[in-house]
N, C-alpha and C. Protein backbone atom coordinates (compact mmCIF):
# COMPACT_ATOMS: atom_id res chain seq x y z
N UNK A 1 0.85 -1.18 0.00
CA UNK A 1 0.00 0.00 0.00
C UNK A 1 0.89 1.24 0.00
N UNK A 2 0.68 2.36 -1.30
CA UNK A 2 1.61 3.31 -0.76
C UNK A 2 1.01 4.18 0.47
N UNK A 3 2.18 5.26 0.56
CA UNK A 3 1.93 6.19 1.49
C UNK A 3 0.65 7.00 1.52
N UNK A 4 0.23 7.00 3.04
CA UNK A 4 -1.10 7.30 3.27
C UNK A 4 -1.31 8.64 3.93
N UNK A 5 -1.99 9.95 3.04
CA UNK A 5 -1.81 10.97 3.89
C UNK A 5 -2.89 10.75 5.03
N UNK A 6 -3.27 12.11 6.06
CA UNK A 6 -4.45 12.51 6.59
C UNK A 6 -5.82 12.72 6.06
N UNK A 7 -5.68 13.36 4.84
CA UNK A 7 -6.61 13.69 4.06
C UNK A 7 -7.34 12.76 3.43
N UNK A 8 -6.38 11.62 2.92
CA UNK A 8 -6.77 10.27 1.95
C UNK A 8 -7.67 9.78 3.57
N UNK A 9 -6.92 9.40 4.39
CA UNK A 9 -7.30 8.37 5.40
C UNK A 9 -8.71 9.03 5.62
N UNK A 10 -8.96 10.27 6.09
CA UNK A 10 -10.22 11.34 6.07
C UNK A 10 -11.22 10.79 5.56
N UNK A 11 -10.82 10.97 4.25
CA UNK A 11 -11.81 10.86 3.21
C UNK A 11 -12.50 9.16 2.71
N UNK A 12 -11.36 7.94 3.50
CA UNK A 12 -11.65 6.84 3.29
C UNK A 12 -12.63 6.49 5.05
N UNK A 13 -11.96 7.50 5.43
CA UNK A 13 -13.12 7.06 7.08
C UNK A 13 -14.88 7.49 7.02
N UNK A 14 -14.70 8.26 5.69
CA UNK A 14 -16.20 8.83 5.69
C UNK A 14 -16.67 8.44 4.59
N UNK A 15 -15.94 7.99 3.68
CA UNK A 15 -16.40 6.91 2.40
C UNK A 15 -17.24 5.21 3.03
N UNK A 16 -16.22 4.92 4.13
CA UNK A 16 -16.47 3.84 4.41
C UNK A 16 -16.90 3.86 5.83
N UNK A 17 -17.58 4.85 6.27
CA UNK A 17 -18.21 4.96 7.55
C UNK A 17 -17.80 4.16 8.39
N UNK A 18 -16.36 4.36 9.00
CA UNK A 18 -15.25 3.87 9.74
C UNK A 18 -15.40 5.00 11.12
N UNK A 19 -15.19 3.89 11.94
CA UNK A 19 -15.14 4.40 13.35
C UNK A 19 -13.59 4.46 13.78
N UNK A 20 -13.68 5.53 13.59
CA UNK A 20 -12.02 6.25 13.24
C UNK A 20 -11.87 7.62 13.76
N UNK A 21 -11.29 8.01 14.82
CA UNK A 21 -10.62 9.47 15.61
C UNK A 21 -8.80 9.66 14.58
N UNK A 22 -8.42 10.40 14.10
CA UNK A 22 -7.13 10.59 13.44
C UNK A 22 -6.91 12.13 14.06
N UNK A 23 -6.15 12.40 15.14
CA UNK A 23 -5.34 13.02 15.83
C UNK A 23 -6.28 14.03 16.17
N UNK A 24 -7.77 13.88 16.55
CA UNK A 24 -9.10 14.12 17.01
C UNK A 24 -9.35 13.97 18.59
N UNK A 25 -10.09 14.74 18.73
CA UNK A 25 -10.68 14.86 20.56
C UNK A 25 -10.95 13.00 20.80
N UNK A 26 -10.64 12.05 21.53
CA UNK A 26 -11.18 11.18 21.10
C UNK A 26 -11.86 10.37 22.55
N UNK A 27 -11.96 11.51 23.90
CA UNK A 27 -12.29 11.24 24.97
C UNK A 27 -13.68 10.72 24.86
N UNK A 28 -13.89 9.46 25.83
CA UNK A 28 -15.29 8.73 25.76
C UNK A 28 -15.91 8.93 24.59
N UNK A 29 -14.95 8.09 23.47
CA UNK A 29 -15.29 7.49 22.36
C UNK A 29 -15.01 6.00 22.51
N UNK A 30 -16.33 5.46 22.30
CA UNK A 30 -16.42 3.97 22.67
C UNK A 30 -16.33 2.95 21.07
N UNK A 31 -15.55 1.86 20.95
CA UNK A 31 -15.65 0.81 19.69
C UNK A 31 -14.98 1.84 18.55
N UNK A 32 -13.67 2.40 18.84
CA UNK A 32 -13.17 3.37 17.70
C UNK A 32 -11.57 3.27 17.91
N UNK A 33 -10.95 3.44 16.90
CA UNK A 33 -9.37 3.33 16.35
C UNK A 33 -9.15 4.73 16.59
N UNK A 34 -8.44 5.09 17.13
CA UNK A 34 -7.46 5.84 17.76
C UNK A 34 -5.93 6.55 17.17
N UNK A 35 -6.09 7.02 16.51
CA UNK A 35 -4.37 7.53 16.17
C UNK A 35 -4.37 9.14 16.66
N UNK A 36 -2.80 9.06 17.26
CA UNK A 36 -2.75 10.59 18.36
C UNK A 36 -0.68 10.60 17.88
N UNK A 37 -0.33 11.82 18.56
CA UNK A 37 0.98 12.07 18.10
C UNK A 37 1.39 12.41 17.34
N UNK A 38 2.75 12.64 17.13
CA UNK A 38 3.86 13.52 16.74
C UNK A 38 5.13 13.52 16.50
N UNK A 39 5.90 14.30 15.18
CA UNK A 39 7.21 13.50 14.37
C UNK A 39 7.73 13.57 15.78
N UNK A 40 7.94 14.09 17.11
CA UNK A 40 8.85 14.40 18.57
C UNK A 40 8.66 13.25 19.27
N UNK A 41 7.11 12.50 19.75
CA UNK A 41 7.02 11.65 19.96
C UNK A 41 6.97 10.17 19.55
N UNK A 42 6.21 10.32 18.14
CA UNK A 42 5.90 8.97 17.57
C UNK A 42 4.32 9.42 17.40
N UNK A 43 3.93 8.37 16.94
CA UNK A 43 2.54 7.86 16.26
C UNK A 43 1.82 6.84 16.74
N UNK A 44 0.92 6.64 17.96
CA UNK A 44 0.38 5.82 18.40
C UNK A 44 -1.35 5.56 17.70
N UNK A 45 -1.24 4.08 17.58
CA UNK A 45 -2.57 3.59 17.24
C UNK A 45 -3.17 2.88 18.29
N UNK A 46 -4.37 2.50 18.44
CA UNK A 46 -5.21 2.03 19.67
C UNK A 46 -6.51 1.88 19.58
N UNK A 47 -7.31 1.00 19.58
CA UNK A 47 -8.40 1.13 19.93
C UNK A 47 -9.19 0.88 21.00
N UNK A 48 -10.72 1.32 20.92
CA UNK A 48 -11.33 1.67 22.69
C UNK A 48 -12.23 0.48 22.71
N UNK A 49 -12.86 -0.07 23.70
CA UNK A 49 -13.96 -0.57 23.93
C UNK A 49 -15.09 -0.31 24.03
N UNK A 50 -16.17 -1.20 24.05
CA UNK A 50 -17.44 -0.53 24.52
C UNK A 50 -17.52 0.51 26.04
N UNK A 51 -16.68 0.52 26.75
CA UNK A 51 -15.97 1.77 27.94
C UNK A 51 -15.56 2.61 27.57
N UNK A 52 -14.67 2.90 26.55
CA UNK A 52 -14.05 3.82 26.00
C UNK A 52 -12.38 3.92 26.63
N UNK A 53 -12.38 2.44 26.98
CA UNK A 53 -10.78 2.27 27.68
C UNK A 53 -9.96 1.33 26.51
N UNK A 54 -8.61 2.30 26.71
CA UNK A 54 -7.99 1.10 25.58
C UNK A 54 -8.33 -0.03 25.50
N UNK A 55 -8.12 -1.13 24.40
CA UNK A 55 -8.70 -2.32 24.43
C UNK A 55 -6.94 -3.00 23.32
N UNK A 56 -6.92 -3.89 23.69
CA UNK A 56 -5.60 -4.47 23.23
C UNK A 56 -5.04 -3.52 23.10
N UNK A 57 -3.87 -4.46 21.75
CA UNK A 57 -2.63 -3.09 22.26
C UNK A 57 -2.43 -2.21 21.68
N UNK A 58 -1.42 -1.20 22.17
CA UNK A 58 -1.05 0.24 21.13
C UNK A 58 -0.12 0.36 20.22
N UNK A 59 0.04 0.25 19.25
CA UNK A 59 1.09 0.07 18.33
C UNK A 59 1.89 1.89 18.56
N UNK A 60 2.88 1.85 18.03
CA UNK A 60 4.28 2.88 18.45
C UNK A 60 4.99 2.89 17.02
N UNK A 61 4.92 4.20 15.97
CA UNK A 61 5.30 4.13 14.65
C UNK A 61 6.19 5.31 14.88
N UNK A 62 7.17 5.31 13.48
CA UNK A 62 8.21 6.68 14.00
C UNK A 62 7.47 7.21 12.47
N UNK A 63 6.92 6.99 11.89
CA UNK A 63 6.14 7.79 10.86
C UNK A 63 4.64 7.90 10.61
N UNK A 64 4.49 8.87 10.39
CA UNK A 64 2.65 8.90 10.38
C UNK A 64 2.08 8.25 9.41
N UNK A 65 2.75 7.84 8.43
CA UNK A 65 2.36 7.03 7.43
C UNK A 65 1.89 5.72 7.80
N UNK A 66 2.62 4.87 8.13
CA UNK A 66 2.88 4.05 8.95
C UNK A 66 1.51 3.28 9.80
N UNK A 67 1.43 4.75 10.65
CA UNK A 67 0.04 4.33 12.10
C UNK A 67 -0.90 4.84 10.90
N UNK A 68 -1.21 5.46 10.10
CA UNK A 68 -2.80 5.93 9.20
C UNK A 68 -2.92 4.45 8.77
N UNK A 69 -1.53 3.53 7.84
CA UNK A 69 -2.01 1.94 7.00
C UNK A 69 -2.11 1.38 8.69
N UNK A 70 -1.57 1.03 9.56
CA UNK A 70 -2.42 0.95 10.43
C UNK A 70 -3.87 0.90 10.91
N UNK A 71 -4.20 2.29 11.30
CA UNK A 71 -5.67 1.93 11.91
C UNK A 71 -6.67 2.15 11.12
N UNK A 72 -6.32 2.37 9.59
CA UNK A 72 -7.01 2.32 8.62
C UNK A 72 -7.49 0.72 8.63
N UNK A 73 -6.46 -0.36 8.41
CA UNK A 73 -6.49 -2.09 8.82
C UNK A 73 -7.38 -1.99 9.54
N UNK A 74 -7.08 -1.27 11.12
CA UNK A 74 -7.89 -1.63 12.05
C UNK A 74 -9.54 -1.60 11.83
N UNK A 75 -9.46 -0.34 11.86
CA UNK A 75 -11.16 0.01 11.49
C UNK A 75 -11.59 -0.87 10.60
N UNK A 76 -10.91 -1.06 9.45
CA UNK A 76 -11.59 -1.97 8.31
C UNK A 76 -12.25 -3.28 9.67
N UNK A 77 -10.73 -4.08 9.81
CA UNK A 77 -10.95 -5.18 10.87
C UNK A 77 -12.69 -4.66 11.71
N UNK A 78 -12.50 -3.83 12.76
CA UNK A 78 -13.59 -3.85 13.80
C UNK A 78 -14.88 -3.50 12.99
N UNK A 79 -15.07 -3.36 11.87
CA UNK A 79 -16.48 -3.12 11.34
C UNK A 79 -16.61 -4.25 10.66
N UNK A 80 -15.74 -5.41 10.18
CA UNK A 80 -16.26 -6.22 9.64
C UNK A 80 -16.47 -6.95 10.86
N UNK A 81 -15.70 -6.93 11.92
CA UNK A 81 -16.63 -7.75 12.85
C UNK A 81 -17.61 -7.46 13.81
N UNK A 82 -17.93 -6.24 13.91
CA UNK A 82 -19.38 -5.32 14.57
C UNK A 82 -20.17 -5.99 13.05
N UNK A 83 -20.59 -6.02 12.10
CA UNK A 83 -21.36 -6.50 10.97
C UNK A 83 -21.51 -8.04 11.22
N UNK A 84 -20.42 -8.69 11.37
CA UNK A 84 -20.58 -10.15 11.41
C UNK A 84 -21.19 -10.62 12.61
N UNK A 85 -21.22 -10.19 13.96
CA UNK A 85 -21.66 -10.44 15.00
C UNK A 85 -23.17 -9.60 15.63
N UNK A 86 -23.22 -8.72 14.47
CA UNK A 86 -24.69 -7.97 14.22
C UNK A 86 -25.62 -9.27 13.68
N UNK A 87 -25.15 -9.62 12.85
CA UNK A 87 -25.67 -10.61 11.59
C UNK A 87 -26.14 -12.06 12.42
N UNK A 88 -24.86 -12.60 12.78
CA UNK A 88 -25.30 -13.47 13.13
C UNK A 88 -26.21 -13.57 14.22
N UNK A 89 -26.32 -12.11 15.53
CA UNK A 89 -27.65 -12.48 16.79
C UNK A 89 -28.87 -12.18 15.72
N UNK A 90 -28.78 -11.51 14.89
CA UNK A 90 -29.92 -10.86 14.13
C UNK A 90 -30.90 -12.52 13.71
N UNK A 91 -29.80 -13.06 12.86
CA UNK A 91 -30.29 -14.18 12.18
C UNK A 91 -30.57 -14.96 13.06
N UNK A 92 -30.14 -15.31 14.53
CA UNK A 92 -30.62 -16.79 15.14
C UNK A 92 -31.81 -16.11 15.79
N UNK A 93 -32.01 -14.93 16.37
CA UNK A 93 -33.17 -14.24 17.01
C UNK A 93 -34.20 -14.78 15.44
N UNK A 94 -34.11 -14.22 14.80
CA UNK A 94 -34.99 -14.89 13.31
C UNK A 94 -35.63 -15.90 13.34
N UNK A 95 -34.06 -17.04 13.39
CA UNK A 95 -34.73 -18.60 13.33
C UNK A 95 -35.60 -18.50 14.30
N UNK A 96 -35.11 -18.09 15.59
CA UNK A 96 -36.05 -18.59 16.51
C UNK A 96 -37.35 -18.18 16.16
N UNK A 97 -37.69 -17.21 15.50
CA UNK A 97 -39.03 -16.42 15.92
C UNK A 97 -39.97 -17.18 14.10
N UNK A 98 -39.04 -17.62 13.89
CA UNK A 98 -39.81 -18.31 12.12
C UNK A 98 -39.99 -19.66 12.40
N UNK A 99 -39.66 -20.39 13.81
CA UNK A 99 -39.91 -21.72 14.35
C UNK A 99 -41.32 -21.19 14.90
N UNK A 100 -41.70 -20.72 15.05
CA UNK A 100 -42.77 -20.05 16.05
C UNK A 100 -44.27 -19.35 14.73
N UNK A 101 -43.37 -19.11 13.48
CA UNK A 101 -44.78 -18.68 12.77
C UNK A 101 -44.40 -17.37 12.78
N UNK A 102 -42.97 -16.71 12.93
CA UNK A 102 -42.80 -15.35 12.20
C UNK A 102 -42.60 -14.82 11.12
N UNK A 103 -42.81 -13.92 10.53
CA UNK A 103 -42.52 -13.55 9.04
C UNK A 103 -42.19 -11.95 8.87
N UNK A 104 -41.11 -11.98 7.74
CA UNK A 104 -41.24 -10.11 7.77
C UNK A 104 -42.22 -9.67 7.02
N UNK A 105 -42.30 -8.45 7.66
CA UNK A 105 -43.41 -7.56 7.27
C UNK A 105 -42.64 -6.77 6.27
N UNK A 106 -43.52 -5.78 5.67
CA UNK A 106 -43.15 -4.64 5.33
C UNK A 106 -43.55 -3.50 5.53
N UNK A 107 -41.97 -2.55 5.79
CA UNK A 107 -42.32 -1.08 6.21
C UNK A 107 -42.18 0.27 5.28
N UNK A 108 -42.14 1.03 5.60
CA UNK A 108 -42.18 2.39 5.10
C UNK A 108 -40.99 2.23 4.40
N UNK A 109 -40.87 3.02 2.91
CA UNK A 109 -40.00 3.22 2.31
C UNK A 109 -38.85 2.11 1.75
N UNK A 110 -39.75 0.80 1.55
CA UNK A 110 -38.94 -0.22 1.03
C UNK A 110 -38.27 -1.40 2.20
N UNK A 111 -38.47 -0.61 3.58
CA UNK A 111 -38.07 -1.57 4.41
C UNK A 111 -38.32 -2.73 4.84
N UNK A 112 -37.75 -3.93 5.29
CA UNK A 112 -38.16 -4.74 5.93
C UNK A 112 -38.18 -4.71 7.41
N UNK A 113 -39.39 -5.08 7.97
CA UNK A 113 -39.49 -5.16 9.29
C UNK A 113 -39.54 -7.23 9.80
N UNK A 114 -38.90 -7.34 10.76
CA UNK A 114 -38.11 -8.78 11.16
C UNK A 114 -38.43 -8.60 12.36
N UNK A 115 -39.61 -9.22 12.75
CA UNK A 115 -40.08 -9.04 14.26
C UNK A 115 -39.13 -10.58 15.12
N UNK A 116 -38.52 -9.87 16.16
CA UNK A 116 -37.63 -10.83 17.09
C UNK A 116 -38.52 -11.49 18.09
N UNK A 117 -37.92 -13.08 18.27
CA UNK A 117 -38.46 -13.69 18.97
C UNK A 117 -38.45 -12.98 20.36
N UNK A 118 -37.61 -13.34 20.91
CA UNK A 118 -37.06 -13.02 22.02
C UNK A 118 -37.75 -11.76 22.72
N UNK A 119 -38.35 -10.98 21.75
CA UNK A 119 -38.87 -9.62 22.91
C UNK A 119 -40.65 -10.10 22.53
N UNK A 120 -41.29 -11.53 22.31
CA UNK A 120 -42.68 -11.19 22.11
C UNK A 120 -43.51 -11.08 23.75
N UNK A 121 -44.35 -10.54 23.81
CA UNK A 121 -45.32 -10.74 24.91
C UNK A 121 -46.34 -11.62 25.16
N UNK A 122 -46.19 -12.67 25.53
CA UNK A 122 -47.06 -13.51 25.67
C UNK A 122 -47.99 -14.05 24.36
N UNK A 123 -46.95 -14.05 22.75
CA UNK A 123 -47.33 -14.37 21.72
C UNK A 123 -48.57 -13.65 21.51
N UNK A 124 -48.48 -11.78 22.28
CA UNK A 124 -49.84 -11.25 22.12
C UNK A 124 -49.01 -10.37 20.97
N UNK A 125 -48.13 -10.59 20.28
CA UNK A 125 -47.52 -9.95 19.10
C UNK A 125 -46.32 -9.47 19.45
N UNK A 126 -45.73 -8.96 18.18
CA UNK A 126 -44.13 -8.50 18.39
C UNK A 126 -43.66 -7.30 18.81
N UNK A 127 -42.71 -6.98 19.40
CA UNK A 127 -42.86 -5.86 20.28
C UNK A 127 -41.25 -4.99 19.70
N UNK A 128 -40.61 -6.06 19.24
CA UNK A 128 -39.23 -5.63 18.72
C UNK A 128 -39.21 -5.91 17.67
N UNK A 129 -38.95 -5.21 16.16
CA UNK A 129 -38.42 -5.43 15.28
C UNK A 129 -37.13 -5.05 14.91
N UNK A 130 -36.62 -5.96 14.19
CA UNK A 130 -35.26 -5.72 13.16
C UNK A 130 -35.49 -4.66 11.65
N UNK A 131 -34.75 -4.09 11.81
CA UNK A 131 -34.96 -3.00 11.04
C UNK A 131 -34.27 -3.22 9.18
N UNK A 132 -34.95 -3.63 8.18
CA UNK A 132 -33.13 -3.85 7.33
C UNK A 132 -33.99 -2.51 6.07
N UNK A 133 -32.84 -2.39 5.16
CA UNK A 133 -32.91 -1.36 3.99
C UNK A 133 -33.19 -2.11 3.07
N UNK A 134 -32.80 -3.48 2.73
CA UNK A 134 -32.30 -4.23 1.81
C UNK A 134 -33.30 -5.47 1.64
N UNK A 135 -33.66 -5.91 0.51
CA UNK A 135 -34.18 -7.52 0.70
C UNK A 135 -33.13 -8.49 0.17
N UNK A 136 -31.77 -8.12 0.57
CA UNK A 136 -30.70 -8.74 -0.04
C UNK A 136 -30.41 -9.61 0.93
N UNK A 137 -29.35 -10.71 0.85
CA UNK A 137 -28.88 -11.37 1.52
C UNK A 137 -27.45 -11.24 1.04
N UNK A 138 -26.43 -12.04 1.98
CA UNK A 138 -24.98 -12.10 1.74
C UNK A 138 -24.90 -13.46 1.63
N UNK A 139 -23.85 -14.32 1.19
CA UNK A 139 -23.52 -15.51 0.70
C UNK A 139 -23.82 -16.55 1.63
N UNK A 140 -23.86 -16.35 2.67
CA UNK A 140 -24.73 -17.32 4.17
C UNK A 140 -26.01 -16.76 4.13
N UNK A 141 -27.16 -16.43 3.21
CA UNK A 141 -28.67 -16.03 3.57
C UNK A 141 -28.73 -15.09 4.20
N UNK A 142 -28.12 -14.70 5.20
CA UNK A 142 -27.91 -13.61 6.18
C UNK A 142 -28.46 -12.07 5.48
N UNK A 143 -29.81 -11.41 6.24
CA UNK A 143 -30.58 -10.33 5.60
C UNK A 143 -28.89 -9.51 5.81
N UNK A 144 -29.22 -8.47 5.09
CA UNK A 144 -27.52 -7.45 4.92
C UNK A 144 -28.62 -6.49 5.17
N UNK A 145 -27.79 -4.95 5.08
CA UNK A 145 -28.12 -3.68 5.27
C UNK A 145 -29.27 -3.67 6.68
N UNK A 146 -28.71 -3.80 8.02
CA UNK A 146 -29.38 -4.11 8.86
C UNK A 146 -29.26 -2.39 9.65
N UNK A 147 -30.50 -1.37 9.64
CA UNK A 147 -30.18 -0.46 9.99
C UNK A 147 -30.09 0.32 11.99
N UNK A 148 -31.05 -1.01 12.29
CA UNK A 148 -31.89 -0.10 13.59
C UNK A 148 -32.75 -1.68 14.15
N UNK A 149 -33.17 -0.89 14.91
CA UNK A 149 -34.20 -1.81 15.46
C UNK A 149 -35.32 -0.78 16.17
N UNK A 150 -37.23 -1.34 16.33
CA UNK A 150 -38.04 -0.42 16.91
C UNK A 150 -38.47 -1.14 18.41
N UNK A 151 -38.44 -0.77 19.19
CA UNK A 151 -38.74 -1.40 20.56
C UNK A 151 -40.08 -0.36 21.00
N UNK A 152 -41.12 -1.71 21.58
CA UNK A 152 -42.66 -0.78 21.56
C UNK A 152 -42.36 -0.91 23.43
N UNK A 153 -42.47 0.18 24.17
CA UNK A 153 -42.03 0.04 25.47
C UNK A 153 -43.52 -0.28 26.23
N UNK A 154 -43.45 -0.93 27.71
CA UNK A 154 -44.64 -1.55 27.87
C UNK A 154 -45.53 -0.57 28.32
N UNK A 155 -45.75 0.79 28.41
CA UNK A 155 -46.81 1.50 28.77
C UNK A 155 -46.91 2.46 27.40
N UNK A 156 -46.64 1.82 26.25
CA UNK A 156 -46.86 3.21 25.29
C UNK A 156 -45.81 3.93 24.26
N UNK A 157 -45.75 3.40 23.15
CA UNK A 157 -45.00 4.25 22.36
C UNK A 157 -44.17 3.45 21.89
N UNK A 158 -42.73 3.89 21.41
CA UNK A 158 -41.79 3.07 20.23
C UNK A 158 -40.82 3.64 20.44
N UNK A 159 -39.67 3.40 20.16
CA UNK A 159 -38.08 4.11 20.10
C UNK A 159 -37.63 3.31 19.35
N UNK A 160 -36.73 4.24 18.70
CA UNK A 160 -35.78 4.17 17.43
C UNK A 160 -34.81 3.93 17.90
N UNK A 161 -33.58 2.57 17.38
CA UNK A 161 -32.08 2.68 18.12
C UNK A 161 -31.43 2.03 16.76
N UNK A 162 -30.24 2.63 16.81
CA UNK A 162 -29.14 1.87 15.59
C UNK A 162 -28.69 0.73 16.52
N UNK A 163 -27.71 0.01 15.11
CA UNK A 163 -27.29 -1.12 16.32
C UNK A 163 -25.67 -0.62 17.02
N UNK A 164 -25.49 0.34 17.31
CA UNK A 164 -24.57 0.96 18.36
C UNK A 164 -25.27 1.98 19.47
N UNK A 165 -26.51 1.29 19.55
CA UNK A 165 -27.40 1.55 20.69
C UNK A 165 -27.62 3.13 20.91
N UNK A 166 -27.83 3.88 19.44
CA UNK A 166 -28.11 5.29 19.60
C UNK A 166 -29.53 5.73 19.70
N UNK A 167 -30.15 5.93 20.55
CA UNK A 167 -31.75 5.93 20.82
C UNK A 167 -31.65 7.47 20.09
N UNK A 168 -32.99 7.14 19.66
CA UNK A 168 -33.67 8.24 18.63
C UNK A 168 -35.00 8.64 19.42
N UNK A 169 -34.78 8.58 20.36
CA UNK A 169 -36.04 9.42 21.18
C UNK A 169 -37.02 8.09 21.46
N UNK A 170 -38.75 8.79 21.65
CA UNK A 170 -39.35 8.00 21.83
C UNK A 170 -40.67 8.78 20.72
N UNK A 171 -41.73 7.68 20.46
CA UNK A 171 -42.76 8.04 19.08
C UNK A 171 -44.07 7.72 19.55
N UNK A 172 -44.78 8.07 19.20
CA UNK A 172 -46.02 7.34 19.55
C UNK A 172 -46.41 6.23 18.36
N UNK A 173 -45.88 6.12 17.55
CA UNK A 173 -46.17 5.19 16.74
C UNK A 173 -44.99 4.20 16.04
N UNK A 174 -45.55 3.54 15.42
CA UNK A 174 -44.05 2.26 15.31
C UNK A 174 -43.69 2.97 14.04
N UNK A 175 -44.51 3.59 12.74
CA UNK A 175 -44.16 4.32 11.33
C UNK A 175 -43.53 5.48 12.05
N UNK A 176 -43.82 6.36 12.83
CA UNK A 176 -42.89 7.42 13.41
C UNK A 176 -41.58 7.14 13.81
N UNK A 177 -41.40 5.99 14.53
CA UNK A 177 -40.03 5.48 14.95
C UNK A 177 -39.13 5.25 13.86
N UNK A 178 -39.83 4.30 12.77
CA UNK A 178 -39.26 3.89 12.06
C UNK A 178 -38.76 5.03 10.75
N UNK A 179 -39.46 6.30 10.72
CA UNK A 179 -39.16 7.37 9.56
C UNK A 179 -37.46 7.63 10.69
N UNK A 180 -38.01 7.60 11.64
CA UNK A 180 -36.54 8.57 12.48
C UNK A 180 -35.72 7.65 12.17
N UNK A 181 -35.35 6.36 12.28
CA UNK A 181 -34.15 5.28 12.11
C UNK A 181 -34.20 5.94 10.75
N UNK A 182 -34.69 5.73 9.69
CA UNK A 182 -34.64 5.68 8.44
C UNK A 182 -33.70 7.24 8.48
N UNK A 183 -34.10 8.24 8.95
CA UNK A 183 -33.78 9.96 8.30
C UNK A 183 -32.32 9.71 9.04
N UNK A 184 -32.24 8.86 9.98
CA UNK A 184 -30.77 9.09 10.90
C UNK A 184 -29.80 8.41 10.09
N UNK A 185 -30.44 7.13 9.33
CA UNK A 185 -29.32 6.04 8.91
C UNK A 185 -28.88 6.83 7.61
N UNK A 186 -30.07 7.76 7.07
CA UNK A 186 -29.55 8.33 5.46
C UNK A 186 -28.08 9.65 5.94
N UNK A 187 -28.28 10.25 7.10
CA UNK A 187 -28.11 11.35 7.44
C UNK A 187 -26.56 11.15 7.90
């Protein structure tokens, strides 16, 4: 790979909606790659946890080039596996709930709605859906473009959440919840 400026790396963190800080404020930033430093010090890479505390280790570069092919890797790495481990609770919550007589619906604006076993009420209907963009699958069946999920809370109403648990308020209706996931995921 050649040499990698700031700008390239920039522009590939927001191409590829990479959870990526590059010599950025990066305090209580949780599940994100980390690069900080200077030609005096060095070039440290790192990433955080769901805490926002380092999580393995910190790599130590004497060029900035160097730590950008770095945690550029990285990020690639932690989003393919935030996607793969999205995928797979998504899909067995599924099976379970299509052993049972579930099916997706359809929602607003092309979506599919994937009501989860696991949150029904007393099989008095579904209370959580899976949110996707897509009626695609990936090479294991696995629904792709998985945006959100709508949770109907037990005294009333709906909330919108991505799957990095960003609540979008609360709705009175499940099409209200679901326009807000939708305007947040385009946005």
């Amino acid at each position: 790979m050649p040499d990698l400026t700031r700008e390239e790396l920039v522009a590939l963190r927001d191409a590829e909606k990479l959870r990526l800080k590059i010599f950025e404020n990066h305090g209580n930033v949780m599940d994100t790659v980390v690069v900080t430093g200077d030609d005096y010090v060095g070039y440290r890479v790192w990433a955080t946890d769901e805490r926002a505390a380092v999580w393995g280790g910190t790599s130590l570069y004497a060029f900035e080039s160097a730590a950008l092919k770095n945690a550029l890797m990285r990020a690639r790495a932690g989003r393919e596996l935030v996607f793969y481990r999205l995928s797979r609770a998504v899909d067995r919550r599924a099976a379970a709930f299509a052993e049972r007589g579930g099916a997706l619906e359809a929602g607003l604006r092309g979506t599919l709605l994937r009501p989860n076993a696991e949150w029904l009420e007393n099989d008095g209907g579904p209370t959580f859906y899976d949110v996707f963009t897509s009626p695609a699958t990936d090479e294991h069946g696995f629904l792709t473009d998985h945006v959100g999920v709508l949770l109907s809370s037990r005294v009333g109403g709906w909330t919108a959440t991505t799957p990095r648990d960003v609540d979008y308020g609360s709705f009175p209706t499940r099409d209200e919840a679901l326009t807000a996931l939708l305007d947040a995921a385009r946005g």
